[in-house]
Structure formats: structure tokens, C-alpha cells
N, C-alpha and C. Protein backbone atom coordinates (compact mmCIF):
# COMPACT_ATOMS: atom_id res chain seq x y z
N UNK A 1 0.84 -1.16 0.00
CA UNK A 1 0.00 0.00 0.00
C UNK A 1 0.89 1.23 0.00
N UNK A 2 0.55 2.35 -0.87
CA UNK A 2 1.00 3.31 -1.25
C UNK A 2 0.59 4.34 -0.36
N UNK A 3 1.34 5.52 -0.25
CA UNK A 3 1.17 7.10 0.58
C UNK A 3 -0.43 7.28 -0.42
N UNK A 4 -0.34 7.02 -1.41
CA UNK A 4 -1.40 7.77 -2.45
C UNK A 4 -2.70 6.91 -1.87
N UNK A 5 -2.38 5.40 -1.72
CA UNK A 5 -3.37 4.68 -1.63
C UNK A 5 -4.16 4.90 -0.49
N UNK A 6 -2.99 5.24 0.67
CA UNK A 6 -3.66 5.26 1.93
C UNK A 6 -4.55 6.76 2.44
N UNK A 7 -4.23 8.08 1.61
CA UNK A 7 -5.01 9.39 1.26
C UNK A 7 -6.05 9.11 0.70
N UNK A 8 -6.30 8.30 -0.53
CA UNK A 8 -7.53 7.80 -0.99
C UNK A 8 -8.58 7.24 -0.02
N UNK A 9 -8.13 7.02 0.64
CA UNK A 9 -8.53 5.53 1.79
C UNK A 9 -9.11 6.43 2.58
N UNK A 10 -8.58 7.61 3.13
CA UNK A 10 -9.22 8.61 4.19
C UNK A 10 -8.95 8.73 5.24
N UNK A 11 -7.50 7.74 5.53
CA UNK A 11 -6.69 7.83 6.76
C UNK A 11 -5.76 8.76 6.67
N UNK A 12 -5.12 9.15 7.75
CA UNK A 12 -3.66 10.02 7.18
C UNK A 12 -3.04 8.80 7.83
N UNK A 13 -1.72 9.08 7.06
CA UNK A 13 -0.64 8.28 7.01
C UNK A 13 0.39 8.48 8.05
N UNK A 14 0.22 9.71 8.74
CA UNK A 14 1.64 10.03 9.54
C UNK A 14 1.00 10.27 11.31
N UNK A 15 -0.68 9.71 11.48
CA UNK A 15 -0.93 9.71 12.54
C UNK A 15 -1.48 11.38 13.02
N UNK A 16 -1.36 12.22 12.34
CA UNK A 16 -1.07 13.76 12.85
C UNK A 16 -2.86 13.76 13.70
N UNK A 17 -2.98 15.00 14.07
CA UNK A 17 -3.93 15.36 14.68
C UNK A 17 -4.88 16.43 13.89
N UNK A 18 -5.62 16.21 12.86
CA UNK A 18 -5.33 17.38 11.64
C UNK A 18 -7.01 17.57 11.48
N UNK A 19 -7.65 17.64 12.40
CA UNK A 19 -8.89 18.58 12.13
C UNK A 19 -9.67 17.14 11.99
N UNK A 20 -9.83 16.42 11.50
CA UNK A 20 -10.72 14.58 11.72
C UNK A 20 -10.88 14.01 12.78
N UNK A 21 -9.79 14.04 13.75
CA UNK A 21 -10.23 12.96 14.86
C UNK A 21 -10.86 13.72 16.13
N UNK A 22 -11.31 12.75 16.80
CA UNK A 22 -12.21 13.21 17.86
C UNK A 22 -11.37 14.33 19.09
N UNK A 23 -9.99 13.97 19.13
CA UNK A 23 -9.25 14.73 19.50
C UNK A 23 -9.35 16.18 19.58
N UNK A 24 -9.22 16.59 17.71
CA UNK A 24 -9.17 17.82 17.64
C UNK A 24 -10.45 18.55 18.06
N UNK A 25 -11.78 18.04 18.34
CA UNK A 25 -12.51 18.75 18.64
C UNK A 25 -13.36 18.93 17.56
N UNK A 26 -13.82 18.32 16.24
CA UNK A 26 -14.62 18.26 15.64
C UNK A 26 -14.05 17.61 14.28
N UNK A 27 -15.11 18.22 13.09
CA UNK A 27 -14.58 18.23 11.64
C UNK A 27 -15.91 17.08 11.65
N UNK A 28 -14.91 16.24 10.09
CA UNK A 28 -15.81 14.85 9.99
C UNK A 28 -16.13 13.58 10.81
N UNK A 29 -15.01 13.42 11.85
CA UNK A 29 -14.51 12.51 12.19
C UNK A 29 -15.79 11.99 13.39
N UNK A 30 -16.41 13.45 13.88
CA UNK A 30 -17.70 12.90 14.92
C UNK A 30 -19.02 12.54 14.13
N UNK A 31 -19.04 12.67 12.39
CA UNK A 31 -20.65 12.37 12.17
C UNK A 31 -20.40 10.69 11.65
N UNK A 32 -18.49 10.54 11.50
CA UNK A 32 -18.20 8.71 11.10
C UNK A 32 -17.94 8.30 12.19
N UNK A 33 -17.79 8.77 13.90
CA UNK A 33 -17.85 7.92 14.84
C UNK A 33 -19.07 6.85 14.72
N UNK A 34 -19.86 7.19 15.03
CA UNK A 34 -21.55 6.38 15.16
C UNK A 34 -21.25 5.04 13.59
N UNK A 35 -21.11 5.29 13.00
CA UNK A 35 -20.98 4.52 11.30
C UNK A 35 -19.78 3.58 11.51
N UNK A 36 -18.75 4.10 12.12
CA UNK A 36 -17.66 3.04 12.51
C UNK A 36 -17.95 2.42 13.95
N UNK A 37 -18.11 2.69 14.79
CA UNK A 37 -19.00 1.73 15.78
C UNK A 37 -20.20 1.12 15.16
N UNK A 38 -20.49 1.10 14.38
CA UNK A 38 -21.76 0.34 13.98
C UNK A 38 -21.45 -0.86 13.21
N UNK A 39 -20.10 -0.53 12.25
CA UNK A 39 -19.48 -1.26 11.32
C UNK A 39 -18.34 -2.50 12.19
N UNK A 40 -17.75 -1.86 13.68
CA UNK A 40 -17.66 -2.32 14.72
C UNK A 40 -18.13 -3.73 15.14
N UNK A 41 -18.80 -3.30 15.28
CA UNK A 41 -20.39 -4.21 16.04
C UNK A 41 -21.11 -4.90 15.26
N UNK A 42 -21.11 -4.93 14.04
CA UNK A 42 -21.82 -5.53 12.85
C UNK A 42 -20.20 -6.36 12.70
N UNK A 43 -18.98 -6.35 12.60
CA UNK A 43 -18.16 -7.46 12.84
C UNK A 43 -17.76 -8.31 13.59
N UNK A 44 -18.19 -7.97 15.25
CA UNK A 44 -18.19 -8.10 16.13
C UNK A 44 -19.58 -9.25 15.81
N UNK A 45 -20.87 -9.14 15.33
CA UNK A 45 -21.77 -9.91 15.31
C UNK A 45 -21.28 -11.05 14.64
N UNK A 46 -20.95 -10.68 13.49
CA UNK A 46 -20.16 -11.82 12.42
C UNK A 46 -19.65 -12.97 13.43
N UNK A 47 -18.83 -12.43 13.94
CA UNK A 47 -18.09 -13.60 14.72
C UNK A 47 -18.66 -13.84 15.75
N UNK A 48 -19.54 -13.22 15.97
CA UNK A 48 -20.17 -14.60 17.44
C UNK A 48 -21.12 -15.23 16.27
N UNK A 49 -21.97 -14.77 15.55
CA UNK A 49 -22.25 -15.93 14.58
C UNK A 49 -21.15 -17.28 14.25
N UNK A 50 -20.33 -17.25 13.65
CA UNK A 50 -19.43 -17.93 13.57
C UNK A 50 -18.81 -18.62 14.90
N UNK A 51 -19.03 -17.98 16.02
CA UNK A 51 -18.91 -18.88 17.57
C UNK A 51 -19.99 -19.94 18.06
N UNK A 52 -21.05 -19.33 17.57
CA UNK A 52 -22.26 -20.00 17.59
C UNK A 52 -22.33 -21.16 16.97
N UNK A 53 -22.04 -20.85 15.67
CA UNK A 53 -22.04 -21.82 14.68
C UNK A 53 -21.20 -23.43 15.24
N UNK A 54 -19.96 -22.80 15.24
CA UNK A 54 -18.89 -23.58 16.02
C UNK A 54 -19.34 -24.44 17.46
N UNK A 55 -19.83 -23.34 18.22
CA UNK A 55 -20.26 -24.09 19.47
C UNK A 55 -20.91 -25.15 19.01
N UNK A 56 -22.48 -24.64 18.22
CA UNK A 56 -23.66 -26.03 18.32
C UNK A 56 -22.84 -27.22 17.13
N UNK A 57 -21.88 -26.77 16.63
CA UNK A 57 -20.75 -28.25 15.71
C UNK A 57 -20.51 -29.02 16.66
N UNK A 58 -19.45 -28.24 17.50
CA UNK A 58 -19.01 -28.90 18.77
C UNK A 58 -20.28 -29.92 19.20
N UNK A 59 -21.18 -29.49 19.69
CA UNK A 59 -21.79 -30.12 20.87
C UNK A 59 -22.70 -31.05 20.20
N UNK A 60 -23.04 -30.60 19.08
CA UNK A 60 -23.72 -32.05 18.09
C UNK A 60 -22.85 -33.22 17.73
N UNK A 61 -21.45 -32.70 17.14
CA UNK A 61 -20.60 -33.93 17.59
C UNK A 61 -20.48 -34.68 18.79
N UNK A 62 -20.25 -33.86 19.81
CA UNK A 62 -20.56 -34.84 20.94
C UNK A 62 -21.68 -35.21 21.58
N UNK A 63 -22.71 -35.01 20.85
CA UNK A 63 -23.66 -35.59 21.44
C UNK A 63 -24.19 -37.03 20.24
N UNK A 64 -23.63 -37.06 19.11
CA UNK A 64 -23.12 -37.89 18.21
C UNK A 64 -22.20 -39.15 18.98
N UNK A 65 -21.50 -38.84 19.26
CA UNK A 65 -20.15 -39.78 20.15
C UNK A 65 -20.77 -40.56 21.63
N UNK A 66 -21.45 -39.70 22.39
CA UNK A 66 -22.27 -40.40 23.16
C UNK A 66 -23.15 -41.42 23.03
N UNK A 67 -24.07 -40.66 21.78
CA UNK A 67 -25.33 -41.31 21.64
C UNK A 67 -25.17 -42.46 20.34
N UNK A 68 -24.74 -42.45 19.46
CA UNK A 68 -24.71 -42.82 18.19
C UNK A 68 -23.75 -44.67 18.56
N UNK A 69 -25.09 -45.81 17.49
CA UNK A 69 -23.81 -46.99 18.06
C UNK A 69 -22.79 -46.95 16.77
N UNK A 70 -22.04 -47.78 17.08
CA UNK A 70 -20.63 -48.23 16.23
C UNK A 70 -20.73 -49.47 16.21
N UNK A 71 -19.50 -49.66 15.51
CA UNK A 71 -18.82 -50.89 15.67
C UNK A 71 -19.55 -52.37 14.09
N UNK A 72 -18.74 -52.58 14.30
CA UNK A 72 -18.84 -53.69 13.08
C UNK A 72 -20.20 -54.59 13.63
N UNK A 73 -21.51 -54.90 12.16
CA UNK A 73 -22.55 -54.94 12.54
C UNK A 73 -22.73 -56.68 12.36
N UNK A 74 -23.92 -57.37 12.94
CA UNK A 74 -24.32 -58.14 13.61
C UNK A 74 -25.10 -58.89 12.25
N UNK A 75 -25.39 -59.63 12.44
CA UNK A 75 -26.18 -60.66 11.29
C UNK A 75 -27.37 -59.76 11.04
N UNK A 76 -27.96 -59.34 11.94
CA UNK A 76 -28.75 -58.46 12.15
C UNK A 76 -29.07 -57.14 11.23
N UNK A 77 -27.93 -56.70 11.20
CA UNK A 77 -27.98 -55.23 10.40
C UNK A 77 -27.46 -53.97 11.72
N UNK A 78 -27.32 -54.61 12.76
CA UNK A 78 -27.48 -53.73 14.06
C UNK A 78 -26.16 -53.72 14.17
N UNK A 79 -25.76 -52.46 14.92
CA UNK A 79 -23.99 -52.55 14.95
C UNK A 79 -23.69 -52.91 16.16
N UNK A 80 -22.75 -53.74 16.46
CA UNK A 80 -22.34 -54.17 17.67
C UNK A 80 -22.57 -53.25 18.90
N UNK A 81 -22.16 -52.28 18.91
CA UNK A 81 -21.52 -51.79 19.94
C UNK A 81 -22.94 -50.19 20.16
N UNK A 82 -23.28 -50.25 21.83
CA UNK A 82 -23.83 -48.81 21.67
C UNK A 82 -23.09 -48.01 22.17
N UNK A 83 -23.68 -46.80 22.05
CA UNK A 83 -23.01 -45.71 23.00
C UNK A 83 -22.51 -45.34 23.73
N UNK A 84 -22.19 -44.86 24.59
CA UNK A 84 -21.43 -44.97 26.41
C UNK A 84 -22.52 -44.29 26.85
N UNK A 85 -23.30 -43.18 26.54
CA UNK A 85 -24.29 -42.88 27.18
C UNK A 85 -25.97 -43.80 27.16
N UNK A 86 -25.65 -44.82 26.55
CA UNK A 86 -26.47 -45.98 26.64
C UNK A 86 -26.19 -46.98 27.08
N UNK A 87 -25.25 -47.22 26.67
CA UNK A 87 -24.67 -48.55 27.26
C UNK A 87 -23.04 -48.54 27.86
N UNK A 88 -22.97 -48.11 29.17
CA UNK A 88 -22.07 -46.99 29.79
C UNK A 88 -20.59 -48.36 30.11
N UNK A 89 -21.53 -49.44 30.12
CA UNK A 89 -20.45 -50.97 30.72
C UNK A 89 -20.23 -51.61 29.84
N UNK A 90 -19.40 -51.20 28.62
CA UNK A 90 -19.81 -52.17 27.56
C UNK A 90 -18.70 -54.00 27.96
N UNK A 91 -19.42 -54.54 27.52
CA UNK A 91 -18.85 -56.10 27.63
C UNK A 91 -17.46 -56.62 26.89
N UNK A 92 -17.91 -56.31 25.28
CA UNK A 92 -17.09 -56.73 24.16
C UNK A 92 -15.93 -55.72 23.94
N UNK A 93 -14.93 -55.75 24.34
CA UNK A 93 -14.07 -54.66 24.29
C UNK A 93 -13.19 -55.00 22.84
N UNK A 94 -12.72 -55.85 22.67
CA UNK A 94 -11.78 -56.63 21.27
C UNK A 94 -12.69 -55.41 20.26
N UNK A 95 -14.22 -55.78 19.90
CA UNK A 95 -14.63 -55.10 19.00
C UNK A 95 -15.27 -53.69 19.35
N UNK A 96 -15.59 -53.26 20.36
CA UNK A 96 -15.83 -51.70 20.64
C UNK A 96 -15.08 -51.01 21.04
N UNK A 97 -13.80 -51.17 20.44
CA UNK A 97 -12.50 -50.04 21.07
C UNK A 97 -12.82 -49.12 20.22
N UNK A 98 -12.96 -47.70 20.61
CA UNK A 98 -12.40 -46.73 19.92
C UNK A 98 -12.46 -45.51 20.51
N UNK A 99 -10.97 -44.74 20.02
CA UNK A 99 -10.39 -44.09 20.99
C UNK A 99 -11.10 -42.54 20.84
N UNK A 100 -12.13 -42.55 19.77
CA UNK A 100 -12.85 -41.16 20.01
C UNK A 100 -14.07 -41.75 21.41
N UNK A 101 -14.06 -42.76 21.59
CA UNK A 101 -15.31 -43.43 22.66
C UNK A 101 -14.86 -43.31 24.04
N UNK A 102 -13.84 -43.42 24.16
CA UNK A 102 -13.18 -43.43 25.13
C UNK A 102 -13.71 -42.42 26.01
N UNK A 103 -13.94 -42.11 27.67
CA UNK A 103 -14.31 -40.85 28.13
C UNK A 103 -13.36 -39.97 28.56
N UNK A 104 -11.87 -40.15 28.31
CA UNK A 104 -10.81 -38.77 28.54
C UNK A 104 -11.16 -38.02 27.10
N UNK A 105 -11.79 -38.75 25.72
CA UNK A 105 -11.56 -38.17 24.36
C UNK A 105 -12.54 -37.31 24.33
N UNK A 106 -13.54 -37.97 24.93
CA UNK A 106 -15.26 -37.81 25.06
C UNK A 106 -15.11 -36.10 26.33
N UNK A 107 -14.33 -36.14 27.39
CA UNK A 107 -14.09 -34.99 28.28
C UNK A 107 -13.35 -33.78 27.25
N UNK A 108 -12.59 -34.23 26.12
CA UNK A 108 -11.77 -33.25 25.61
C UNK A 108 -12.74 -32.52 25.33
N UNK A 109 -13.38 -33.31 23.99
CA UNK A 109 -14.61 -32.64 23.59
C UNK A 109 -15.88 -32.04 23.95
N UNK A 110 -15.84 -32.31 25.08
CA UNK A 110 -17.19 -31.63 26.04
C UNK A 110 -16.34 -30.12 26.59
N UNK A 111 -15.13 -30.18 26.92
CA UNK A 111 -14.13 -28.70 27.52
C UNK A 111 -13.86 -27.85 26.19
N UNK A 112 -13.75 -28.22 24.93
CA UNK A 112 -13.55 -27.45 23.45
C UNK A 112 -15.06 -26.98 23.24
N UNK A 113 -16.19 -27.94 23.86
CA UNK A 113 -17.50 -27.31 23.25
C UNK A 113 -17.92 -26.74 24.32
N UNK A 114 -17.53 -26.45 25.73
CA UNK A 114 -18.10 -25.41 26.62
C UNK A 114 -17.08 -24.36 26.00
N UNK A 115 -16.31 -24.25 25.91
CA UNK A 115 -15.01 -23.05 25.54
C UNK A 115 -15.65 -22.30 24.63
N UNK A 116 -16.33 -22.64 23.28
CA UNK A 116 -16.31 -22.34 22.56
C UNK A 116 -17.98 -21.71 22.76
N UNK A 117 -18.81 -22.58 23.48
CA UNK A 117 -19.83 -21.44 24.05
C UNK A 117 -19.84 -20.52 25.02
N UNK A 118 -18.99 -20.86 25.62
CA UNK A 118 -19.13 -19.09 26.56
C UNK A 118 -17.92 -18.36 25.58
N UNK A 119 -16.85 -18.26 24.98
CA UNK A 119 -17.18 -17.16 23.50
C UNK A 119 -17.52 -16.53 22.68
N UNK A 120 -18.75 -17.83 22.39
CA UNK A 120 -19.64 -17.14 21.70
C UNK A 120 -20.50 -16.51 22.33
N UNK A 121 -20.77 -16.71 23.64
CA UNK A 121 -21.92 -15.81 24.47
C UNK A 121 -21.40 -14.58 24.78
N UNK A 122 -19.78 -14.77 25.31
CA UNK A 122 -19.29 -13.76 25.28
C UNK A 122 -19.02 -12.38 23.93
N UNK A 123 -19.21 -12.83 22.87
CA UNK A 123 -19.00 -12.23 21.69
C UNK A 123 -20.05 -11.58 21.50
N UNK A 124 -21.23 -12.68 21.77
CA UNK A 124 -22.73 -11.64 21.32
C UNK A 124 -22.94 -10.58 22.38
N UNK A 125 -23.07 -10.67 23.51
CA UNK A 125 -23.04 -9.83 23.98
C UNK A 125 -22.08 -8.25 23.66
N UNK A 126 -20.60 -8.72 23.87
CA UNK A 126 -19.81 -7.26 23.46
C UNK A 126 -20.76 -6.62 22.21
N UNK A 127 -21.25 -7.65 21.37
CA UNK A 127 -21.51 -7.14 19.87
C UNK A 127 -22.88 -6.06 20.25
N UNK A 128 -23.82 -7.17 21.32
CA UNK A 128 -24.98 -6.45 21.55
C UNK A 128 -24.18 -4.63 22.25
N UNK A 129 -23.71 -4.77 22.63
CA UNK A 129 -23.30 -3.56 23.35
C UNK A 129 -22.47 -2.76 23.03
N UNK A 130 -21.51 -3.08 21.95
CA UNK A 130 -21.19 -2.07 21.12
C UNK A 130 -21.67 -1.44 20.27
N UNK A 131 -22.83 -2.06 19.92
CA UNK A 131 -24.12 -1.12 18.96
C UNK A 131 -24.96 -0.55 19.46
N UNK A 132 -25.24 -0.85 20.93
CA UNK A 132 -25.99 0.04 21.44
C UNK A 132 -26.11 1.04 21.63
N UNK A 133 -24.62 2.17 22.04
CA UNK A 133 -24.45 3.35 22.04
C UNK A 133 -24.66 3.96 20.39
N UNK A 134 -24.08 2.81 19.71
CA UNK A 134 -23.55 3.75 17.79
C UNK A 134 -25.20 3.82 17.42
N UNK A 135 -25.92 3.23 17.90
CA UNK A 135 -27.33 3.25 17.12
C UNK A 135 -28.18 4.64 17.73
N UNK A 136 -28.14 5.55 19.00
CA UNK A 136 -28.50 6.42 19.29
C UNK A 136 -28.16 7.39 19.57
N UNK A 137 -26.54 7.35 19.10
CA UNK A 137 -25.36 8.56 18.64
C UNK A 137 -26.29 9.32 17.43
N UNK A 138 -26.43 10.49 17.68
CA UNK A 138 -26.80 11.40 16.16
C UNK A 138 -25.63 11.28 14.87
N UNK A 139 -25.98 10.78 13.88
CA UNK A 139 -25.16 11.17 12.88
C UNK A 139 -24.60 11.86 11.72
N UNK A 140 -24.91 13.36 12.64
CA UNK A 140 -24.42 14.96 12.24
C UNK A 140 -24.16 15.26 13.47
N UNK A 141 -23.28 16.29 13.65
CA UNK A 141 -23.43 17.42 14.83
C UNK A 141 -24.69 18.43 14.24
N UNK A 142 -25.44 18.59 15.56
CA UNK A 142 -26.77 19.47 15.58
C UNK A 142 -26.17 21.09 16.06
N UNK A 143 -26.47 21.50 15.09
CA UNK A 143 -25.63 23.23 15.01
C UNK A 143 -26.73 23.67 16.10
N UNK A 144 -26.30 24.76 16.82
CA UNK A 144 -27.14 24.99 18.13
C UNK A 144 -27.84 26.28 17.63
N UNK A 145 -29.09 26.16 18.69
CA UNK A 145 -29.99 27.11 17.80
C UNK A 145 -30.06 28.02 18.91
């Protein structure tokens, strides 16, 4: 990125204090506060969407791993082996090993899918609350009468 590119852009380049930022005490820079907190907070939403998203992956997988049977199937059509949250003692170990079944693998995944929901709870919220102020900010200064 170029000096030219970044003037286009509407930043200054050298940081100065030059009549835009909230600093100096006015100009443009207070009617794009409210518009950049909003733009803020509208990215800020994005990603707790995307936390959200993530969380309920998480926790449908493991509730997949609990619930769901395995294992190589039976004359039957039925698969050997159930769940741990069904069948918590299983008998046949030779054929129901598996190490996503296991409950240290089964704990990983329950601590990655709480993690990942209080993030995302945590995210929506900041998001809820960083738009709250930008949405009832005026966006002009009101010349005094």
C-alpha cells in the first residue's frame, strides 16, 4: 500500500492530529464515529455468529459420540456396539474399542465445546453492546440554535 493509496482511503498516514479525529474537537470525524461503531459491532456480530455456529458443531458432535452406536454390525444389520451414554459398561471390548469413545476423548470434547460457548456468548453480547451506544449517537453534529 501506497502514501497515495492510503489518502484515498481517508486515513492520514503520519498519525497527525489534523482537524478529523475526535481529538481535535470536531470536523468529519464525529458524524463517522456512530458509522464506525456500527461497522464495529456488525463485525463483532459476524463472529459470534461464527462462535455460535462452532459451538452447536461442537456439541452435536458430541452428542453424536455419546449417543450414536458403532462398531462392526451383527447378522442383524445392528452394529455391535452402543453408545457410552447408553450402554455406559460395555462387555465386548476386542470389537468396541475406539479411541474417540473413550471418556478422557469424550471430556476433551465436552471442555472445546463449553469453551467455545461461553465465546460465543461472550461475543454476542460485546456485539450487543457495542451497537448500542452507535445506534442512538446522532449522525451529524446538531448546530445549536
Amino acid at each position: 500500500m501506497t502514501a497515495d493509496d492510503s489518502a484515498t482511503d481517508g486515513r492520514a498516514t503520519d498519525g497527525g492530529d489534523k482537524g478529523g479525529s475526535p481529538a481535535s474537537g470536531g470536523g468529519p470525524a464525529t458524524a463517522a464515529e456512530p458509522s464506525r461503531a456500527l461497522g464495529d459491532a456488525r463485525r463483532a456480530d459476524k463472529w459470534s455468529v461464527a462462535f455460535v455456529m462452532l459451538a452447536a458443531a461442537l456439541w452435536a458432535y458430541f452428542a453424536y459420540l455419546m449417543l450414536a452406536s458403532y462398531g462392526p454390525e451383527l447378522h442383524d444389520g445392528e452394529p455391535r456396539c452402543k453408545g457410552p451414554l447408553i450402554e455406559p459398561f460395555e462387555q465386548d471390548d476386542y470389537y468396541c474399542h475406539s479411541e474417540l469413545r473413550q471418556w478422557p476423548a469424550q471430556l476433551g470434547i465436552l471442555a472445546l465445546s463449553t469453551m467455545a460457548s461461553v465465546v460465543a456468548a461472550a461475543t454476542t453480547v460485546y456485539a450487543r453492546v457495542l451497537a448500542r451506544p452507535a445506534r442512538h449517537a446522532p449522525s451529524a453534529p446538531v448546530p445549536p440554535s
